[in-house]
C-alpha atoms as a PDB file:
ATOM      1  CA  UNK A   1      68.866  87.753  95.103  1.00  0.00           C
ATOM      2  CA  UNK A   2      67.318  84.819  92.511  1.00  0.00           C
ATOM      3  CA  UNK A   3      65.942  86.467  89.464  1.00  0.00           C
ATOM      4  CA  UNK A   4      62.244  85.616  90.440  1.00  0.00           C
ATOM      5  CA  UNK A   5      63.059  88.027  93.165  1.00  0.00           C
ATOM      6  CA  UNK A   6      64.534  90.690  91.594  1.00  0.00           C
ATOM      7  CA  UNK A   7      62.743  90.935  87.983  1.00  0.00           C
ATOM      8  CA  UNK A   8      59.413  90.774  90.105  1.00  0.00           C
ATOM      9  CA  UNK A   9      60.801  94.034  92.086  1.00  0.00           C
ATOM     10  CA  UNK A  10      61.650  95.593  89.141  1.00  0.00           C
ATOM     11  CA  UNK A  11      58.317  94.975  87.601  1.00  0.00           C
ATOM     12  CA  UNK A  12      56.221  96.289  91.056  1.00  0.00           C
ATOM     13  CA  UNK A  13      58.165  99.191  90.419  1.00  0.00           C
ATOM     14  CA  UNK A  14      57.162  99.910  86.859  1.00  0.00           C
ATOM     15  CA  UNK A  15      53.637  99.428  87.578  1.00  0.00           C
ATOM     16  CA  UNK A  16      53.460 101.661  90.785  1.00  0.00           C
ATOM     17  CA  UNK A  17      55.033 104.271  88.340  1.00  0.00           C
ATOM     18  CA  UNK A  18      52.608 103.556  85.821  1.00  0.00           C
ATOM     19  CA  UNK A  19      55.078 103.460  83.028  1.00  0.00           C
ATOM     20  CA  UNK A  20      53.175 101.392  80.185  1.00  0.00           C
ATOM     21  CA  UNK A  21      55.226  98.732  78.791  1.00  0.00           C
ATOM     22  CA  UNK A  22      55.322  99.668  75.173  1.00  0.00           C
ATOM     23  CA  UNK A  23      55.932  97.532  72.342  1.00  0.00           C
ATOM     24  CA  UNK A  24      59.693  97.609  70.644  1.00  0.00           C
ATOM     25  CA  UNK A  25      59.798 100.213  68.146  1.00  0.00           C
ATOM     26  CA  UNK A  26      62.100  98.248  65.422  1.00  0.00           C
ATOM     27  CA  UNK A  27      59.164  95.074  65.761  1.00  0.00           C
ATOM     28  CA  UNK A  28      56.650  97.241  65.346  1.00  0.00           C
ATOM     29  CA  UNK A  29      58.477  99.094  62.217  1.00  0.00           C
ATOM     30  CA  UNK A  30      58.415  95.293  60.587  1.00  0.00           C
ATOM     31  CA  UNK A  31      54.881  94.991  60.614  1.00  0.00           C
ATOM     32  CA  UNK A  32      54.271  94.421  57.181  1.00  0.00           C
ATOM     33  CA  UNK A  33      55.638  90.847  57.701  1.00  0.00           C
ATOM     34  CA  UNK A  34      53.952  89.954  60.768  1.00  0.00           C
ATOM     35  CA  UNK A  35      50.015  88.727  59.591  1.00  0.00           C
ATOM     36  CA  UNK A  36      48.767  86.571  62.854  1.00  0.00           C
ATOM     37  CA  UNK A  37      49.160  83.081  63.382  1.00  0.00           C
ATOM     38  CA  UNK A  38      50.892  81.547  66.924  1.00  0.00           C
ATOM     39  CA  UNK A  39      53.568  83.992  68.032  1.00  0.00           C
ATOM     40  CA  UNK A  40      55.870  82.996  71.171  1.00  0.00           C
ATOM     41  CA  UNK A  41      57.346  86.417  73.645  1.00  0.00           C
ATOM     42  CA  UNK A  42      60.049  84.626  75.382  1.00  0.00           C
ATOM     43  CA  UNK A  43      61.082  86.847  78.579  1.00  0.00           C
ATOM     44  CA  UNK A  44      58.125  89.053  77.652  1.00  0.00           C
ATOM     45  CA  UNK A  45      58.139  91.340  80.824  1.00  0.00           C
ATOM     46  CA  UNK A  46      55.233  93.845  81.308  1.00  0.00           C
ATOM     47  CA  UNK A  47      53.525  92.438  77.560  1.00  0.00           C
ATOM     48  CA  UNK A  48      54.243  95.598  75.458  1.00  0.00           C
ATOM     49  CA  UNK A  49      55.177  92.886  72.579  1.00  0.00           C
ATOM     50  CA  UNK A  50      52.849  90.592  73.182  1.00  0.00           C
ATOM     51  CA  UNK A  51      49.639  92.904  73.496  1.00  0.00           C
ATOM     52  CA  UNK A  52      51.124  94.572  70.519  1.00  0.00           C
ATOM     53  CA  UNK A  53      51.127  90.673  68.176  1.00  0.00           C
ATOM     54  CA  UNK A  54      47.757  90.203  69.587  1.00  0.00           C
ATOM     55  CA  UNK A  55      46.320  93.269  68.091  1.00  0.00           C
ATOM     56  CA  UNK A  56      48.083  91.902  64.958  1.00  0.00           C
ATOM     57  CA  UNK A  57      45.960  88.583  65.082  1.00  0.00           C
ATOM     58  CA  UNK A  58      48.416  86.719  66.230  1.00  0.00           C
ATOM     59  CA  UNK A  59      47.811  84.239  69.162  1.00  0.00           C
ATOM     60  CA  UNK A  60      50.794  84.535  71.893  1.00  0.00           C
ATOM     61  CA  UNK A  61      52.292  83.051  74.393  1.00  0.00           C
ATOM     62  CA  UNK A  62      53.828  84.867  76.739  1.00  0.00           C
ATOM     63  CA  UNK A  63      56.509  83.607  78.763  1.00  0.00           C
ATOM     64  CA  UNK A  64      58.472  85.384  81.626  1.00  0.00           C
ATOM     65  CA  UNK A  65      60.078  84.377  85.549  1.00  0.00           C
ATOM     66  CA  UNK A  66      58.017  87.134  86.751  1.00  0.00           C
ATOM     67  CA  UNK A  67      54.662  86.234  88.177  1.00  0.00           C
ATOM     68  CA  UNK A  68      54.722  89.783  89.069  1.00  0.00           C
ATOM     69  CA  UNK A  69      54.559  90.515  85.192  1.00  0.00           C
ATOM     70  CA  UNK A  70      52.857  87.409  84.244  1.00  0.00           C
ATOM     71  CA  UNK A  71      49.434  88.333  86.726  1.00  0.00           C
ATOM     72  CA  UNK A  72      49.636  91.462  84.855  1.00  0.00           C
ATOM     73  CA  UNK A  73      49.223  90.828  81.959  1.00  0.00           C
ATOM     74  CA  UNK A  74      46.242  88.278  82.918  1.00  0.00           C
ATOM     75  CA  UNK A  75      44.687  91.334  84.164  1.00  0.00           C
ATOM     76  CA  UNK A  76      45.029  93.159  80.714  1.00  0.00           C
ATOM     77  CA  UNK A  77      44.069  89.819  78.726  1.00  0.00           C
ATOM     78  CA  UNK A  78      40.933  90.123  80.803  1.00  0.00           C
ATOM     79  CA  UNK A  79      39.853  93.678  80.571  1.00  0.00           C
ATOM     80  CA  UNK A  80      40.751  93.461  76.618  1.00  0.00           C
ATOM     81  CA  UNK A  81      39.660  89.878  75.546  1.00  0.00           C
ATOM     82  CA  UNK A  82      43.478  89.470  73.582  1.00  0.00           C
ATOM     83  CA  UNK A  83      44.468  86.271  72.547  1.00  0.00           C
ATOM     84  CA  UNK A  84      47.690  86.679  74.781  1.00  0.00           C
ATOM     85  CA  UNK A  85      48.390  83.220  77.200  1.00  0.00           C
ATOM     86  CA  UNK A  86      50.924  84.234  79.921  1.00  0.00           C
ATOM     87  CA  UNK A  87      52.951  81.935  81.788  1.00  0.00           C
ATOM     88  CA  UNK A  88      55.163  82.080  84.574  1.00  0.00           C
ATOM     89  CA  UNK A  89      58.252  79.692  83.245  1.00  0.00           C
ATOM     90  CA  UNK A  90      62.303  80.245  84.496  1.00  0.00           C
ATOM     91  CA  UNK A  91      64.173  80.032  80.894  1.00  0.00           C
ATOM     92  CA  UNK A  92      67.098  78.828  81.882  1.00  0.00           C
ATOM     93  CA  UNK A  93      65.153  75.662  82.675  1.00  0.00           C
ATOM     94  CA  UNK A  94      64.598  74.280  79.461  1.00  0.00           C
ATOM     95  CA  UNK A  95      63.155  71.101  80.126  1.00  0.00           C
ATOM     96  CA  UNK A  96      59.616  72.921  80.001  1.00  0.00           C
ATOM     97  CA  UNK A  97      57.551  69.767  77.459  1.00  0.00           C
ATOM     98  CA  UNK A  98      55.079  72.724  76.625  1.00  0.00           C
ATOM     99  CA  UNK A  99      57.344  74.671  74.703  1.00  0.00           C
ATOM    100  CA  UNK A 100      59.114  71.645  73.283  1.00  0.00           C
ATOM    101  CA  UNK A 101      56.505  69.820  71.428  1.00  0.00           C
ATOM    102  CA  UNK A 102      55.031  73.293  70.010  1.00  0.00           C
ATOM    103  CA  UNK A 103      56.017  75.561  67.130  1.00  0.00           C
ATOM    104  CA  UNK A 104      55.700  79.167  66.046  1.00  0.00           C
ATOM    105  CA  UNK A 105      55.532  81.568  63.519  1.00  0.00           C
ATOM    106  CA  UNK A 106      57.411  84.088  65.296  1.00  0.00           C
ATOM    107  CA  UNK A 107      59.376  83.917  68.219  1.00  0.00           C
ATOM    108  CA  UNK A 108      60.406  87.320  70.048  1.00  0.00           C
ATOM    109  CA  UNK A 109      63.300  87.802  72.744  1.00  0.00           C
ATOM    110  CA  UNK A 110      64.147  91.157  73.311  1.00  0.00           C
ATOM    111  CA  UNK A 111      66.447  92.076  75.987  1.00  0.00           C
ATOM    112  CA  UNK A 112      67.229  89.047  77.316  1.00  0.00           C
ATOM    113  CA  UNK A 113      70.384  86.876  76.728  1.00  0.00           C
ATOM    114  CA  UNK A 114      70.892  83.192  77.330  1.00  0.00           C
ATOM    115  CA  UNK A 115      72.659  81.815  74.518  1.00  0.00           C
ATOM    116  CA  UNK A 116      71.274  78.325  75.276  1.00  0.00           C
ATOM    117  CA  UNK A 117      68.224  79.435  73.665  1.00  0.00           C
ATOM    118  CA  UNK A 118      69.522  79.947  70.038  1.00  0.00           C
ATOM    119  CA  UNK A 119      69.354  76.003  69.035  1.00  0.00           C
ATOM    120  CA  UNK A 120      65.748  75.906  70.970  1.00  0.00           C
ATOM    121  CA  UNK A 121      64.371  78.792  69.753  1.00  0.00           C
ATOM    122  CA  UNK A 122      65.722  77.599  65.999  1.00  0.00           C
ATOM    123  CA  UNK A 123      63.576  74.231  66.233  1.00  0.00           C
ATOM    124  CA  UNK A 124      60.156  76.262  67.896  1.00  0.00           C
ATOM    125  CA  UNK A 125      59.849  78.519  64.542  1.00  0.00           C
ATOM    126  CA  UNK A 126      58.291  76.905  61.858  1.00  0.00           C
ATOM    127  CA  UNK A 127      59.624  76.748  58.384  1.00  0.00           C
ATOM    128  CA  UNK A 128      59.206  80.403  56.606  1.00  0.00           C
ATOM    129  CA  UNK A 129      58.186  81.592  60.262  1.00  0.00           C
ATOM    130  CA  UNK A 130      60.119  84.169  61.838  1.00  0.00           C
ATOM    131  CA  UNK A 131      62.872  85.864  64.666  1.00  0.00           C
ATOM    132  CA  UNK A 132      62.643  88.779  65.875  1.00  0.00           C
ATOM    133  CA  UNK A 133      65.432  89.445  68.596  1.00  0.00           C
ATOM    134  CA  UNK A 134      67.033  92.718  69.953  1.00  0.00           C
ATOM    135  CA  UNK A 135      69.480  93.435  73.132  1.00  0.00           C
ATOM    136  CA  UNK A 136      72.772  95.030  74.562  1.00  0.00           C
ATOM    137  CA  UNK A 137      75.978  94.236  72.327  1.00  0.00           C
ATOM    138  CA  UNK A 138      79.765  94.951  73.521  1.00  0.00           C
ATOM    139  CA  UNK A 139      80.170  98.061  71.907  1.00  0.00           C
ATOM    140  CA  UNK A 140      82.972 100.487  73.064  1.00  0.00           C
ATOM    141  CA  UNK A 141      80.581 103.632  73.046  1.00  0.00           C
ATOM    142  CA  UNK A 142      78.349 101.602  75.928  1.00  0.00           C
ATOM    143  CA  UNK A 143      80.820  99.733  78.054  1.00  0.00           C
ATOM    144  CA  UNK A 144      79.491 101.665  81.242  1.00  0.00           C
ATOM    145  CA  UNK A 145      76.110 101.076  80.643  1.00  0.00           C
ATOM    146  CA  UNK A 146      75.403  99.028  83.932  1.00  0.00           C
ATOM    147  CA  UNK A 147      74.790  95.478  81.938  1.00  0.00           C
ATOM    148  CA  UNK A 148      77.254  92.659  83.013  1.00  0.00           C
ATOM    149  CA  UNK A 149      79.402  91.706  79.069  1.00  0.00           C
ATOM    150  CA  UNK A 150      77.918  88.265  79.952  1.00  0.00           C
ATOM    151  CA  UNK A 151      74.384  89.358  79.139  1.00  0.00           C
ATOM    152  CA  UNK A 152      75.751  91.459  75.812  1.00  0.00           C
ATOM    153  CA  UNK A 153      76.485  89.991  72.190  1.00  0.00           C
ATOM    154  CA  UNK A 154      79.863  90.349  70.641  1.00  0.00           C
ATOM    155  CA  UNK A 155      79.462  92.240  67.751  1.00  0.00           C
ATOM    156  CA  UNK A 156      77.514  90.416  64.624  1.00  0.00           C
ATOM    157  CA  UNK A 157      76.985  87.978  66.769  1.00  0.00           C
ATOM    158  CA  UNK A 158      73.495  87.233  65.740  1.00  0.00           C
ATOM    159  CA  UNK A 159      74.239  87.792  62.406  1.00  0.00           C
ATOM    160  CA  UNK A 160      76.753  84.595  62.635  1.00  0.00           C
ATOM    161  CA  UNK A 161      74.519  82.628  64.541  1.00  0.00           C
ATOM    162  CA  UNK A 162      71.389  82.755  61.853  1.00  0.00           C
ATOM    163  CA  UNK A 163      73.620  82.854  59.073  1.00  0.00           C
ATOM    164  CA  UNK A 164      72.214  80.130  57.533  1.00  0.00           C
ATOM    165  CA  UNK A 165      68.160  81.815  57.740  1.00  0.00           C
ATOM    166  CA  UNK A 166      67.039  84.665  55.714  1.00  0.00           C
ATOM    167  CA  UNK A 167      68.210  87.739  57.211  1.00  0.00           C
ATOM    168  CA  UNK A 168      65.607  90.631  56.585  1.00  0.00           C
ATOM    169  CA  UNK A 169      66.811  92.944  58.951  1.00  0.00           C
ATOM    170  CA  UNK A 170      70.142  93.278  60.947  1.00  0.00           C
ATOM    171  CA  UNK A 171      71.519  95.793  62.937  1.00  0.00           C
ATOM    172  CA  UNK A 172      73.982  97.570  65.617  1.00  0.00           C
ATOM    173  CA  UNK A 173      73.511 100.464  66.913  1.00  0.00           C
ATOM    174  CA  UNK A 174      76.755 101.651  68.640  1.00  0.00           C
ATOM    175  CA  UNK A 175      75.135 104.667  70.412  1.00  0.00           C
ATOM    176  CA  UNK A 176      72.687 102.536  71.822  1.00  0.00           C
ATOM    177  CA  UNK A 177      74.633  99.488  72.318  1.00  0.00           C
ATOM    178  CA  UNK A 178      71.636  97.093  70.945  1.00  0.00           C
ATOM    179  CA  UNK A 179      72.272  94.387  68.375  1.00  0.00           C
ATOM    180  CA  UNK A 180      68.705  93.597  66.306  1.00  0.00           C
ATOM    181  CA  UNK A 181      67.702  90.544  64.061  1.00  0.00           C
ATOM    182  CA  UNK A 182      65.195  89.858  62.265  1.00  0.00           C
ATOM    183  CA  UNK A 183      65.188  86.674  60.021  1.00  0.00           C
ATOM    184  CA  UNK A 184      63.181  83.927  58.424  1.00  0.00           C
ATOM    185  CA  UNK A 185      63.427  80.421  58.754  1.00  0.00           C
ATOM    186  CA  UNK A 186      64.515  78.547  55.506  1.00  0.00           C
END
């Protein structure tokens, strides 16, 4: 099953549940930093970061493989009038000109791994903009959790790879198995 496929079952399912995609509780705890401007939510799923940025003034994009998702949140940008743009784009195809020739003052990932991202996300935030990334980590408490090691960070492993931005916030929570950054660009 291609990942079109089986993030856009995943997402049917949500919605004929009606579970509301909420926003990530450790972004919205840094709020205080985030005041508007152009945001980008990289694999941005049902929106609960993006609609949760907009209301924050910020204008987003909102990128995910799911058209499933992506017509989704069209519907809520709609209903709402947010400043969200959603767009169906595979990430692991990086040769997208959009994204290349634009820049942010936040980027988001969160729960979503492809380490190929790191030097393009790096060049999309502006200077004094900001990261905000969070998802599994290889800890021994969560080896059984049902994610494959090659979607998990090894431990600090954000932390190493923005060692040279301003870390504000950094994190790993064994119980949960989730590794969080949050850092500014120099």
């Amino acid at each position: 099953m291609n990942s079109r496929i089986k993030w856009n079952s995943k997402y049917k399912e949500r919605l004929n549940q009606q579970i509301e995609s909420e926003p990530n509780p450790r972004l919205m705890n840094l709020s205080a930093f985030l005041n508007g401007g152009k945001a980008l939510d990289l694999a941005c799923g049902l929106g609960g970061n993006s609609f949760f940025l907009a209301r924050l003034y910020y204008e987003v994009e909102a990128i995910d493989i799911s058209d499933v998702a992506i017509h989704y949140i069209q519907e809520q940008v709609s209903r709402d009038n947010l400043t969200i743009h959603p767009k169906v784009c595979d990430l692991t195809e990086l040769n997208n000109q959009h994204l290349r020739n634009q820049s942010y003052d936040l980027v988001v990932i969160t729960y979503f791994l492809d380490r190929s991202l790191f030097p393009f996300v790096k060049n999309l935030v502006k200077e004094e903009g900001y990261f905000f990334m969070e998802t599994f980590y290889q800890s021994p408490q969560t080896e059984n959790q049902g994610v494959s090691n090659q979607y998990k960070l090894q431990p600090k492993e954000l932390l190493t790879e923005f060692s040279d931005w301003k870390v504000l916030l950094f994190e790993e929570n064994e119980q949960e198995g989730r590794q969080t950054i949050f850092c500014q660009k120099p």
